[in-house]
PDB file of N, CA and C in Angstrom:
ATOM      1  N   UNK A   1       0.866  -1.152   0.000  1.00  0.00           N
ATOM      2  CA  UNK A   1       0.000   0.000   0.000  1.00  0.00           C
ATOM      3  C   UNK A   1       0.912   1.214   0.000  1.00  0.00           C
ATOM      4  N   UNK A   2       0.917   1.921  -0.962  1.00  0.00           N
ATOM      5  CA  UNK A   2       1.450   3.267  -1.016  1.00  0.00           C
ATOM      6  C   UNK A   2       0.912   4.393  -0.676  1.00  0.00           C
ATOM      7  N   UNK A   3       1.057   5.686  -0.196  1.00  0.00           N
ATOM      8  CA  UNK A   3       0.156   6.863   0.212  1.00  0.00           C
ATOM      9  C   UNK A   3       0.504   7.656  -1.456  1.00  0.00           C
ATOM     10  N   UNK A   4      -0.610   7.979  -1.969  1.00  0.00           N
ATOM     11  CA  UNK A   4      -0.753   8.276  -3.412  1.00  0.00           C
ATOM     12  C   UNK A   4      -1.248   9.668  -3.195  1.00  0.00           C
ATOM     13  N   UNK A   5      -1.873  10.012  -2.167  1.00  0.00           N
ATOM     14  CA  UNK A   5      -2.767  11.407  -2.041  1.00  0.00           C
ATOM     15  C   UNK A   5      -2.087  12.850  -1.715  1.00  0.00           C
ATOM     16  N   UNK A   6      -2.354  13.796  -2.777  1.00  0.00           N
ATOM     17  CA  UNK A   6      -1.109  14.808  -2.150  1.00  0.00           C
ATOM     18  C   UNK A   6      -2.069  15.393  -1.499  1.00  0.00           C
ATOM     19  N   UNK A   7      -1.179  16.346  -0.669  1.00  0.00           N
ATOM     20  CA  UNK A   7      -1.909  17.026   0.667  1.00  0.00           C
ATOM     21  C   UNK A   7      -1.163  18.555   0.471  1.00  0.00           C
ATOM     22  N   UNK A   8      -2.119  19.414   1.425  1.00  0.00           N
ATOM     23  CA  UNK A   8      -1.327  20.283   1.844  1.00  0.00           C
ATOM     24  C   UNK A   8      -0.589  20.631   3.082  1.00  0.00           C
ATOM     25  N   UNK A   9       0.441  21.399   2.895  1.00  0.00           N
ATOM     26  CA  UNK A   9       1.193  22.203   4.101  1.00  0.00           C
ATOM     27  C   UNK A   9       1.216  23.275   4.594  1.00  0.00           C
ATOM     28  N   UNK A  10       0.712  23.210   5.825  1.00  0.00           N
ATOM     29  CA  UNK A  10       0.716  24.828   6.304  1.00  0.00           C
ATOM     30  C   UNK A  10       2.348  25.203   6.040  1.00  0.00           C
ATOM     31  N   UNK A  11       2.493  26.655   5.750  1.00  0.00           N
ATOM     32  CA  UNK A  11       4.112  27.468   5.601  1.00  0.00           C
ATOM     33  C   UNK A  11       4.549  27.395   7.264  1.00  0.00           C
ATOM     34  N   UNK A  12       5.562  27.131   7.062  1.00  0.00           N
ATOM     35  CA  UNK A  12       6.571  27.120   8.584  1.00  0.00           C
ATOM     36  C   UNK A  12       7.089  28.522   9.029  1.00  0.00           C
ATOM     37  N   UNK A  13       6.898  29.241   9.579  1.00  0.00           N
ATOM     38  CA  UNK A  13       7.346  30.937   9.910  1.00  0.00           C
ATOM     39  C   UNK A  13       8.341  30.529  10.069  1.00  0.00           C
ATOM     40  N   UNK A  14       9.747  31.714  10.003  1.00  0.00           N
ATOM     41  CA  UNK A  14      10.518  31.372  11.266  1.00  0.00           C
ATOM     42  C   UNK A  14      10.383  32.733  12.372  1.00  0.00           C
ATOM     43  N   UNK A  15      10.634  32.053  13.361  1.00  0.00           N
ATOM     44  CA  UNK A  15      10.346  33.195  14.855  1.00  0.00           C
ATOM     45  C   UNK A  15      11.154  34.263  14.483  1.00  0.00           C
ATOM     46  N   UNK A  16      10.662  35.473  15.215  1.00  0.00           N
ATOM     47  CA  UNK A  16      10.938  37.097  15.092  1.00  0.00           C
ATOM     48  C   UNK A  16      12.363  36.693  15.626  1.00  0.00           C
ATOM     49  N   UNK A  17      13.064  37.795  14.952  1.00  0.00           N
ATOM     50  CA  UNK A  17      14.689  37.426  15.041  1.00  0.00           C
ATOM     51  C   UNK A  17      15.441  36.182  14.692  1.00  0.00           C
ATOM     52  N   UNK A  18      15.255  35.599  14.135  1.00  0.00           N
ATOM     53  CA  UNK A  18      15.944  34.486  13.924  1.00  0.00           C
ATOM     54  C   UNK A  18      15.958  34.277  12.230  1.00  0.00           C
ATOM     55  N   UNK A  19      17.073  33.977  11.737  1.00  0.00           N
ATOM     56  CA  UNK A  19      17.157  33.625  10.388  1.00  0.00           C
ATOM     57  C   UNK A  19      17.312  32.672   9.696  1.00  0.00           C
ATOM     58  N   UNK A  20      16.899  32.072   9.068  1.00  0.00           N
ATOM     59  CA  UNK A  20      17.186  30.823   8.521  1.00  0.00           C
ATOM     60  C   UNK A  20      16.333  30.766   6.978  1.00  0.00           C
ATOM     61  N   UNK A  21      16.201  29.023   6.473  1.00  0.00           N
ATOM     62  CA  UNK A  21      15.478  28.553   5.646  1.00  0.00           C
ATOM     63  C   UNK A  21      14.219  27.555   5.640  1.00  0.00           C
ATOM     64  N   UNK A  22      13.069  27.748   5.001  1.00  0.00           N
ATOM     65  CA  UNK A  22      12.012  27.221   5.271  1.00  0.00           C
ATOM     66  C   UNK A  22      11.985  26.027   4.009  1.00  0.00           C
ATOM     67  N   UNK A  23      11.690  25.217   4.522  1.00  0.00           N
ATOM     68  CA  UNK A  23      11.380  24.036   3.459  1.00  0.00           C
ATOM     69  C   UNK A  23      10.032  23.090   3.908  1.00  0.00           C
ATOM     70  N   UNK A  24       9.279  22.555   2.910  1.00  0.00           N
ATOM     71  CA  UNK A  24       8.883  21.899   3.205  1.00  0.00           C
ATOM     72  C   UNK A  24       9.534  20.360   2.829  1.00  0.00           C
ATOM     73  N   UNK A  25       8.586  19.274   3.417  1.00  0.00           N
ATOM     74  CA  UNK A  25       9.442  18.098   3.032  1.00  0.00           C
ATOM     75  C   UNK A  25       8.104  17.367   2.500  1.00  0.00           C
ATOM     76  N   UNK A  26       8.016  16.188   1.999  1.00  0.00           N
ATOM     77  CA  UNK A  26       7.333  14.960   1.710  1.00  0.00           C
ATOM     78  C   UNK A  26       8.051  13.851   1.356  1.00  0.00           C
ATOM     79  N   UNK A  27       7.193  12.663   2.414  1.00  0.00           N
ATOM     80  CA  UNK A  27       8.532  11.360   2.131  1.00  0.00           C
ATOM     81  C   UNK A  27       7.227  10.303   1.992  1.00  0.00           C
ATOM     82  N   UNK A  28       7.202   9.373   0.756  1.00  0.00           N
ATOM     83  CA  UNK A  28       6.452   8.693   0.626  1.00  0.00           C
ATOM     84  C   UNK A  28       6.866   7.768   1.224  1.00  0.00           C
ATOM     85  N   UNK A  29       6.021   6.758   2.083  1.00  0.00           N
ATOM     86  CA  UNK A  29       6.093   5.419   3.064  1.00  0.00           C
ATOM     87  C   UNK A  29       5.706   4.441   2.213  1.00  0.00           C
ATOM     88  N   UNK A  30       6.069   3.344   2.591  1.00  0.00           N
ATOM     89  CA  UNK A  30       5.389   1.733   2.292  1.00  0.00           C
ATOM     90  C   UNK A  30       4.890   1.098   3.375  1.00  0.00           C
ATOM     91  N   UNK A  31       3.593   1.050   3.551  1.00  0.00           N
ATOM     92  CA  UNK A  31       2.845   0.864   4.636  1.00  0.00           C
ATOM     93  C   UNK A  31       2.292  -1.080   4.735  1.00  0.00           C
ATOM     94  N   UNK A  32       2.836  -2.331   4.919  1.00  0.00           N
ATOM     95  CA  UNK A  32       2.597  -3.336   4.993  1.00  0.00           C
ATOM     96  C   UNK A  32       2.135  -3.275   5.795  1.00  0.00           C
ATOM     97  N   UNK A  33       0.595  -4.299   5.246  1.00  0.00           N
ATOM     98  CA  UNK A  33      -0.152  -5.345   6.547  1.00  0.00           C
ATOM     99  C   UNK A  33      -0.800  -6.768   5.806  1.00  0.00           C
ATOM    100  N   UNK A  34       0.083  -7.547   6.184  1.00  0.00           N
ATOM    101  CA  UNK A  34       0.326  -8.604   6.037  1.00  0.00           C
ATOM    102  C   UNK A  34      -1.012  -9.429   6.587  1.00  0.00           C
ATOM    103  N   UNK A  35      -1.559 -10.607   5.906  1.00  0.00           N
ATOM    104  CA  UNK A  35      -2.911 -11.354   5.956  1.00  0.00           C
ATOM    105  C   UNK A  35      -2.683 -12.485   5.766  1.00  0.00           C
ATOM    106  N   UNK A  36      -3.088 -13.659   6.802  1.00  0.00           N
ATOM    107  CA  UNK A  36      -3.170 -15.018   6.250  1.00  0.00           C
ATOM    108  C   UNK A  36      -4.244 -15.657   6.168  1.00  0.00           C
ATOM    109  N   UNK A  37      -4.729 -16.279   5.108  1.00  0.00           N
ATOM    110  CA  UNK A  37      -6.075 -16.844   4.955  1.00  0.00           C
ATOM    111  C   UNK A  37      -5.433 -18.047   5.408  1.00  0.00           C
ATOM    112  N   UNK A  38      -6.656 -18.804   6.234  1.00  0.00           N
ATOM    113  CA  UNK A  38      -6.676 -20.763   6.336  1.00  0.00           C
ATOM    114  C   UNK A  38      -7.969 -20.877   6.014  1.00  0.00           C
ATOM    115  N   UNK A  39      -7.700 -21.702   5.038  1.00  0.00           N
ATOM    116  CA  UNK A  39      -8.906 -22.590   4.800  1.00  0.00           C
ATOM    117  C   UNK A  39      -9.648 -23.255   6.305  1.00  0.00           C
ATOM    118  N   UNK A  40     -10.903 -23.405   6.098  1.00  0.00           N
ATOM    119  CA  UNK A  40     -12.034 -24.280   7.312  1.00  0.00           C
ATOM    120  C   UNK A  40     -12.637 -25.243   6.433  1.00  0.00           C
ATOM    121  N   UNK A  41     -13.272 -26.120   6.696  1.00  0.00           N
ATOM    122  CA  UNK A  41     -14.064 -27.194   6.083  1.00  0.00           C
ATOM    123  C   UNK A  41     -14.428 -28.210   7.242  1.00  0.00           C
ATOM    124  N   UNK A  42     -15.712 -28.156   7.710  1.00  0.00           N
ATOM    125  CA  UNK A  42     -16.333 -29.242   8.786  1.00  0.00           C
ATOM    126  C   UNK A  42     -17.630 -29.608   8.570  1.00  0.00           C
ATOM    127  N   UNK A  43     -17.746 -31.433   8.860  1.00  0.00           N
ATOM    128  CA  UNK A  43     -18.190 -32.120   8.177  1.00  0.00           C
ATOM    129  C   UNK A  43     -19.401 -31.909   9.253  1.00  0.00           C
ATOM    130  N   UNK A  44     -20.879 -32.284   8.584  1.00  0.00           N
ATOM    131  CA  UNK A  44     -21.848 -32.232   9.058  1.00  0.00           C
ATOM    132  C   UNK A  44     -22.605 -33.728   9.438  1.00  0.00           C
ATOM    133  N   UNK A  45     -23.648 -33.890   9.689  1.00  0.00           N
ATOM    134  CA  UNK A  45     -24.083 -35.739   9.976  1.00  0.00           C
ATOM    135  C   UNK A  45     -24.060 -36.418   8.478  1.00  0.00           C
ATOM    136  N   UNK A  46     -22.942 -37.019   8.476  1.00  0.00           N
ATOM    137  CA  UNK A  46     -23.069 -38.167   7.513  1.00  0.00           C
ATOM    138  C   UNK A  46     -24.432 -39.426   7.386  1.00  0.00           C
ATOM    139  N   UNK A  47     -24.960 -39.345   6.405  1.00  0.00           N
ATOM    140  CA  UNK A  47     -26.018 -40.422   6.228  1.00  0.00           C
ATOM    141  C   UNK A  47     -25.394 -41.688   4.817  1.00  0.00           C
ATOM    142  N   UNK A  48     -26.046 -42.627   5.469  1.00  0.00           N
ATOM    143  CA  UNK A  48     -25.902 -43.428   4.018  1.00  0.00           C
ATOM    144  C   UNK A  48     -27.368 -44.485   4.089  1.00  0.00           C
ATOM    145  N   UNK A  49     -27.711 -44.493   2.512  1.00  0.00           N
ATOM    146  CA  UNK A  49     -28.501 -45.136   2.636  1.00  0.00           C
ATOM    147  C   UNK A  49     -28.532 -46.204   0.999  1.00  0.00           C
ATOM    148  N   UNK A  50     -28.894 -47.754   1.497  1.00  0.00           N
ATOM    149  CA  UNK A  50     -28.844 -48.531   0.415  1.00  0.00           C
ATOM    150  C   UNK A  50     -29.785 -48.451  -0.617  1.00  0.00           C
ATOM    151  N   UNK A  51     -29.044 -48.383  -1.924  1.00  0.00           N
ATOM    152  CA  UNK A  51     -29.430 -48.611  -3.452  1.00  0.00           C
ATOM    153  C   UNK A  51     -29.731 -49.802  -3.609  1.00  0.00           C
ATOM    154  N   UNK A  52     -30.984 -49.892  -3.970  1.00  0.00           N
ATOM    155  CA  UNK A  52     -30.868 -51.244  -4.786  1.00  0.00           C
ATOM    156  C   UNK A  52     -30.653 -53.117  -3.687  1.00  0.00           C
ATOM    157  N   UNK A  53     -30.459 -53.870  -4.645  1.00  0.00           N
ATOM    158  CA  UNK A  53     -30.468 -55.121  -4.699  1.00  0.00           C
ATOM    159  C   UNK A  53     -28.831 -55.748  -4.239  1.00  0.00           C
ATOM    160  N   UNK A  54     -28.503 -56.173  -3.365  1.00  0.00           N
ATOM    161  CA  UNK A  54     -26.851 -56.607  -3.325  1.00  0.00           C
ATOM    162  C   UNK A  54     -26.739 -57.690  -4.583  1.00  0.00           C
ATOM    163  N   UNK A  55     -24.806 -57.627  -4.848  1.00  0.00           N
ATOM    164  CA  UNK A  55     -24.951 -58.547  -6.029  1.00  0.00           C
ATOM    165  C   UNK A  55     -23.741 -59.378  -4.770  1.00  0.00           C
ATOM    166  N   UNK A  56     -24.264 -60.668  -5.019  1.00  0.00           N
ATOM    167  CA  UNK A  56     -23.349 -62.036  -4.212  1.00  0.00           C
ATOM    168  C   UNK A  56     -22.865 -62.459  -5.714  1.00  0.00           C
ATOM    169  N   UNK A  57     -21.436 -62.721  -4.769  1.00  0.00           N
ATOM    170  CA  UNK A  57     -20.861 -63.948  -6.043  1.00  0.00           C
ATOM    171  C   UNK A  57     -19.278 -64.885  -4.977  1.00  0.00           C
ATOM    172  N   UNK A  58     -19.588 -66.277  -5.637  1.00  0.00           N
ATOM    173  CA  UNK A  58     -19.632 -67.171  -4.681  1.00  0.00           C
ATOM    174  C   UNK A  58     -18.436 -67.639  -5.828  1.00  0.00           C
ATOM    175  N   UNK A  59     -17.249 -68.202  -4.832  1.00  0.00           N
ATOM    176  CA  UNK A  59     -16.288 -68.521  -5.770  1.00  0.00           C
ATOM    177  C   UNK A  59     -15.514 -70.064  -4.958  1.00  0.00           C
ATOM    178  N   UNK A  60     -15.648 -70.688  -5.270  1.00  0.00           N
ATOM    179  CA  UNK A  60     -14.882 -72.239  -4.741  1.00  0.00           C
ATOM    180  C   UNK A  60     -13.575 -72.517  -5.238  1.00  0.00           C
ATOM    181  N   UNK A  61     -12.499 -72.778  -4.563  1.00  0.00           N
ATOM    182  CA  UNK A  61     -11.375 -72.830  -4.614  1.00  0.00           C
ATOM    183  C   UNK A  61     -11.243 -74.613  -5.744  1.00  0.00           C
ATOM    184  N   UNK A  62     -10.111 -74.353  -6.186  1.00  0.00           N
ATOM    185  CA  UNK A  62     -10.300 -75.662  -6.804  1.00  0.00           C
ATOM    186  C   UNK A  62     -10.159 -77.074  -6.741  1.00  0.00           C
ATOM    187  N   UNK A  63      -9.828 -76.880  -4.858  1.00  0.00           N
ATOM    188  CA  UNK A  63      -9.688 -78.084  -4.068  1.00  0.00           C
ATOM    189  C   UNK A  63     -10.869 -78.360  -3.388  1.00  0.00           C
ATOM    190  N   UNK A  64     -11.763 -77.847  -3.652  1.00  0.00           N
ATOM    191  CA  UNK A  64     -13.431 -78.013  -2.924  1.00  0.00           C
ATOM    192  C   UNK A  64     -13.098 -77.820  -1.365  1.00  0.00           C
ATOM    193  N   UNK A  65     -12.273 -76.913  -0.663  1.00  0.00           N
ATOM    194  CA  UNK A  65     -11.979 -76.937   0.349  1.00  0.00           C
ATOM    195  C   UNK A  65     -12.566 -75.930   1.122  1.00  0.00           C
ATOM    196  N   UNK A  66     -12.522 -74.806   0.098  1.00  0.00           N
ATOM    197  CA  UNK A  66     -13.136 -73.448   0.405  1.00  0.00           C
ATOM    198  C   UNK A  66     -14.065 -72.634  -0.593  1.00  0.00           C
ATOM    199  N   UNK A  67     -14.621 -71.266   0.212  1.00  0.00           N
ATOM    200  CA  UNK A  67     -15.792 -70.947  -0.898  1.00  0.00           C
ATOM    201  C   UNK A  67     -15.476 -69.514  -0.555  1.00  0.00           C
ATOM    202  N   UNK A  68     -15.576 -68.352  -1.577  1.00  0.00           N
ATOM    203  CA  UNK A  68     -15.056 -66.927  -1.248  1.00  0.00           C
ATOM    204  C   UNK A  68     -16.609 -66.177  -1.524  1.00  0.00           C
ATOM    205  N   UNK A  69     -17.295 -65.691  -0.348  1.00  0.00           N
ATOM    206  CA  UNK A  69     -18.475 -65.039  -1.087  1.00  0.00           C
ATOM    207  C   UNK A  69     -17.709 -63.422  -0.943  1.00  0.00           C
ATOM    208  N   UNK A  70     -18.561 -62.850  -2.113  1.00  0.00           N
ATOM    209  CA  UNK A  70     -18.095 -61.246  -2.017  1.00  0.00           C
ATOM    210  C   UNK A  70     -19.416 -60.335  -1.826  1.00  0.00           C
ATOM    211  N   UNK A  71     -19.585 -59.801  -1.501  1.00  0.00           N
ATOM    212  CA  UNK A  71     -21.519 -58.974  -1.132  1.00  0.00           C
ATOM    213  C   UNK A  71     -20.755 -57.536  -1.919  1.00  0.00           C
ATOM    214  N   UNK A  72     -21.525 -57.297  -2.893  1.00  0.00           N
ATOM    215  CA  UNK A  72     -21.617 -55.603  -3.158  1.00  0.00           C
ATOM    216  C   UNK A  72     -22.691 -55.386  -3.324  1.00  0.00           C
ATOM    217  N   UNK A  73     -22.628 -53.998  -2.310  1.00  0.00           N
ATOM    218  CA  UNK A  73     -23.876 -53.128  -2.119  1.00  0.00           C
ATOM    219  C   UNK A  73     -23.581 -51.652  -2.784  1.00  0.00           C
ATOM    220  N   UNK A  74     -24.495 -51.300  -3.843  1.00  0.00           N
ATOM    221  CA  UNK A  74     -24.297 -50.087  -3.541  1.00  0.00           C
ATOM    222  C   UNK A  74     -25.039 -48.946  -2.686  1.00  0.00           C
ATOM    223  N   UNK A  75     -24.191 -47.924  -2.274  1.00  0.00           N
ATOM    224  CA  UNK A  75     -25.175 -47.165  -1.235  1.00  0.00           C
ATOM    225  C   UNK A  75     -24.667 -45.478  -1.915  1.00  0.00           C
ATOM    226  N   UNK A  76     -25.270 -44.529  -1.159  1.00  0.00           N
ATOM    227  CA  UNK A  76     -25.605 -43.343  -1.179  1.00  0.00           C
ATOM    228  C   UNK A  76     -24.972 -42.928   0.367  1.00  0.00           C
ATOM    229  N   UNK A  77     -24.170 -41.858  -0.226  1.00  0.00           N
ATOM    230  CA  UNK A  77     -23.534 -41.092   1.011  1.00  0.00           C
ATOM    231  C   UNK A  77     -24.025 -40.189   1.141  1.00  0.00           C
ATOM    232  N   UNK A  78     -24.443 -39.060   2.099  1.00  0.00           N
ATOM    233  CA  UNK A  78     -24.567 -37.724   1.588  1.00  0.00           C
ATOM    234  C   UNK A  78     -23.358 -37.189   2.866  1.00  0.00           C
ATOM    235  N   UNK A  79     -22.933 -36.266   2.738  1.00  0.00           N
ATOM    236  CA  UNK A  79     -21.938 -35.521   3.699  1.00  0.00           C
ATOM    237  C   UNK A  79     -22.221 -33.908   3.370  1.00  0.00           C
ATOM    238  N   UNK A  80     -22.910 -33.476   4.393  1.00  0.00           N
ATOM    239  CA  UNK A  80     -22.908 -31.942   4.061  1.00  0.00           C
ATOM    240  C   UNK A  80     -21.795 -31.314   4.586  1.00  0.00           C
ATOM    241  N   UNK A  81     -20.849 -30.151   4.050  1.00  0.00           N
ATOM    242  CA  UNK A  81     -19.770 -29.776   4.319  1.00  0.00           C
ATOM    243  C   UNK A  81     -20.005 -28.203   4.172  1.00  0.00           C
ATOM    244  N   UNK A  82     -19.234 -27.452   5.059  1.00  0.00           N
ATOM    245  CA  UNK A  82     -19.176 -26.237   5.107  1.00  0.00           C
ATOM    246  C   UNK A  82     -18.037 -25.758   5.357  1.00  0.00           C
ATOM    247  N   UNK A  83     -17.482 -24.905   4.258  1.00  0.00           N
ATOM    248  CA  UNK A  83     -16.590 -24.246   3.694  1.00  0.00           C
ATOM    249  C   UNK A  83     -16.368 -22.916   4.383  1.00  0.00           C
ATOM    250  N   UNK A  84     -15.104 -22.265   4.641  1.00  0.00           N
ATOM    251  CA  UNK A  84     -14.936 -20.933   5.111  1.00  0.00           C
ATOM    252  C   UNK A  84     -13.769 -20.776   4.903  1.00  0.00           C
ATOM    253  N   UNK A  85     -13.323 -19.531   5.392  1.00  0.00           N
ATOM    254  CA  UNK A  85     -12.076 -19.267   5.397  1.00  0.00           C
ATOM    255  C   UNK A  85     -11.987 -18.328   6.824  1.00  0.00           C
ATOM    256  N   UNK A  86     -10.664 -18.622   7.294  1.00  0.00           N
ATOM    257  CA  UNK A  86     -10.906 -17.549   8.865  1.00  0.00           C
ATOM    258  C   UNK A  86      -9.560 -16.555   8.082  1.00  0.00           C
ATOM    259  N   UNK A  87      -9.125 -15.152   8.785  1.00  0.00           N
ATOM    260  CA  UNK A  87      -7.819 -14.902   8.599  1.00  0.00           C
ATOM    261  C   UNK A  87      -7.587 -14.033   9.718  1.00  0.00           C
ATOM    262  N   UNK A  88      -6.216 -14.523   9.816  1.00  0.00           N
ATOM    263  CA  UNK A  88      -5.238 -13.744  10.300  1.00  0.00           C
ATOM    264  C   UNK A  88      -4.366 -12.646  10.146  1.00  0.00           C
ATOM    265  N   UNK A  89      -4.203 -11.417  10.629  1.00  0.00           N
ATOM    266  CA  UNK A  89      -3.656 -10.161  10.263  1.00  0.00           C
ATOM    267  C   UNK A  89      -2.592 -10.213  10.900  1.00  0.00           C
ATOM    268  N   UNK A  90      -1.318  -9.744  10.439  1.00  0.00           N
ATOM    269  CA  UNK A  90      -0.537  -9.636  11.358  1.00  0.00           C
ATOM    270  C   UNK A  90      -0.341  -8.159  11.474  1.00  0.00           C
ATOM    271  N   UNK A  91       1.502  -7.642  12.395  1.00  0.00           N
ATOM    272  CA  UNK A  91       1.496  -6.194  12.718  1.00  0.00           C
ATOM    273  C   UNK A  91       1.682  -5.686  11.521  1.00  0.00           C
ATOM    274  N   UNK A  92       1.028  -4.387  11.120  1.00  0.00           N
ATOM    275  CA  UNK A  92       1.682  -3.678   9.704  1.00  0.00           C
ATOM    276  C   UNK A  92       2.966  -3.019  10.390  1.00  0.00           C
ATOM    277  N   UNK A  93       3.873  -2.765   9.245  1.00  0.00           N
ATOM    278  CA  UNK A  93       4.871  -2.328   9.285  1.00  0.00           C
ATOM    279  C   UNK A  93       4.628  -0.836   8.252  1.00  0.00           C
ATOM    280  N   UNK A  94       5.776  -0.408   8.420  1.00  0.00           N
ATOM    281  CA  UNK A  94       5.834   0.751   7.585  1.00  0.00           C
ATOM    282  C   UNK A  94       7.712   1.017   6.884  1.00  0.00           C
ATOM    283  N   UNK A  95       8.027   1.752   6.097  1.00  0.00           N
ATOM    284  CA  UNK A  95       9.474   1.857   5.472  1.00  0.00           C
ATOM    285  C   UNK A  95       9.268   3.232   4.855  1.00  0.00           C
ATOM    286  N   UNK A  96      10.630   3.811   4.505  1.00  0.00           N
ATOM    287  CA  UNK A  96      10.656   4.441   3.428  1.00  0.00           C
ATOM    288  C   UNK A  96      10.208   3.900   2.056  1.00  0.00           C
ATOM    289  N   UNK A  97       9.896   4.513   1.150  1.00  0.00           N
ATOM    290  CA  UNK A  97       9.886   4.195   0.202  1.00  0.00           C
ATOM    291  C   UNK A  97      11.299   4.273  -0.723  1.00  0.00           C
ATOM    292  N   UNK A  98      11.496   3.040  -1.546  1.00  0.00           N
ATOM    293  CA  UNK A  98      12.652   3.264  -2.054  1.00  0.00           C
ATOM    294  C   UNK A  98      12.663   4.055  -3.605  1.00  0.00           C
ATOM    295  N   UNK A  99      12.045   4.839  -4.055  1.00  0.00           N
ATOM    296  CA  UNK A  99      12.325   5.612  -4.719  1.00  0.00           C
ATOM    297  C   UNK A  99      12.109   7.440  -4.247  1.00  0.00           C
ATOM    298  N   UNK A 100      12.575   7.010  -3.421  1.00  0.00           N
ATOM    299  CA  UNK A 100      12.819   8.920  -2.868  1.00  0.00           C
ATOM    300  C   UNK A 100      11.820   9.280  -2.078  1.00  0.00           C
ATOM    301  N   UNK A 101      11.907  10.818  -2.555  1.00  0.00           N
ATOM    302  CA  UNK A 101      10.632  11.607  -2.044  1.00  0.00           C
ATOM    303  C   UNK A 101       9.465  11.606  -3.273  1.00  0.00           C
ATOM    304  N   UNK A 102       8.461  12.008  -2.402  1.00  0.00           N
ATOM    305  CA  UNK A 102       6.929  12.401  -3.342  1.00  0.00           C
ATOM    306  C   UNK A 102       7.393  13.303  -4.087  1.00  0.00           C
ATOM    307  N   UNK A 103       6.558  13.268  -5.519  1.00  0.00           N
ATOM    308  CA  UNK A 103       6.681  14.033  -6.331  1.00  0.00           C
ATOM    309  C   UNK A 103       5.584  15.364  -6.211  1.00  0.00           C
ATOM    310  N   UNK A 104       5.314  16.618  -6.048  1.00  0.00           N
ATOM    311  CA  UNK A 104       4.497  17.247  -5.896  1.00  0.00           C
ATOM    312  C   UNK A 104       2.798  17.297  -5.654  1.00  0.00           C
ATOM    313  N   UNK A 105       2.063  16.166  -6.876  1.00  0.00           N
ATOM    314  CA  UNK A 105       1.239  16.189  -6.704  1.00  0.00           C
ATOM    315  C   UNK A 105       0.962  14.561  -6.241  1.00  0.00           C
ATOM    316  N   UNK A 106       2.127  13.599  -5.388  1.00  0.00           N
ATOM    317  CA  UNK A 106       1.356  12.787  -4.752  1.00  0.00           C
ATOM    318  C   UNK A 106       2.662  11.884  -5.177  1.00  0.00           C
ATOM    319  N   UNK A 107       2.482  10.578  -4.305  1.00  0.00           N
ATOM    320  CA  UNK A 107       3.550   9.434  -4.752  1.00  0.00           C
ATOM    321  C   UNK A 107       3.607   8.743  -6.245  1.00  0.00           C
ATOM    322  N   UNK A 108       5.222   8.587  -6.730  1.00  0.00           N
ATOM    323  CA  UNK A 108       5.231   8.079  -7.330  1.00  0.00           C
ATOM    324  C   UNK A 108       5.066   6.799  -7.515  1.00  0.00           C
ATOM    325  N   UNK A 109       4.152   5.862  -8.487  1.00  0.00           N
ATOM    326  CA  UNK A 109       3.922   4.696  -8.637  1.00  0.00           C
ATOM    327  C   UNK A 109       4.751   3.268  -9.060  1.00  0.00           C
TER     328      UNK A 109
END
């Protein structure tokens, strides 16, 4: 974030008797503030519920010793889920800017 906006300056007197030079100044800053998004995601009541007909299938070894049944079912999940994001800010910082001073009518870009 850069300060882009020119402003004005009140004139600086100098006090009765005293001599010198009046200047004004402008110093453009770099103003960081740093943000961390985390993802959220939490799961709501899981349901499931059966489709249909199971398919069996029955398999005998080739020593008649043993028999392998397999059951598929299909089913229906539903999972409602809710999505967010939280964030975290951290401290802003501030710097000079590294290309000088402001240019009259506001920072250079």
């Amino acid at each position: 974030m850069r300060i882009n906006e020119a402003y004005e300056h009140e004139t600086i007197l100098p006090r009765q008797g005293e001599e010198g030079c009046n200047k004004i100044v402008t110093q453009c800053v770099d103003v960081t503030a740093p943000v961390t998004l985390i993802p959220t995601a939490s799961l709501g009541t899981v349901t499931v519920a059966c489709q249909g007909t199971p398919q069996v299938n029955c398999v005998t070894d080739p020593c008649g010793t043993s028999s392998t049944i397999t059951v598929t079912q299909q089913i229906c999940v539903t999972m409602p889920v809710r999505y967010g994001v939280t964030m975290n800010s951290g401290d802003p910082t501030i710097s000079c800017a590294g290309d000088g001073p402001c240019v009259p009518c506001g920072c250079k870009n």
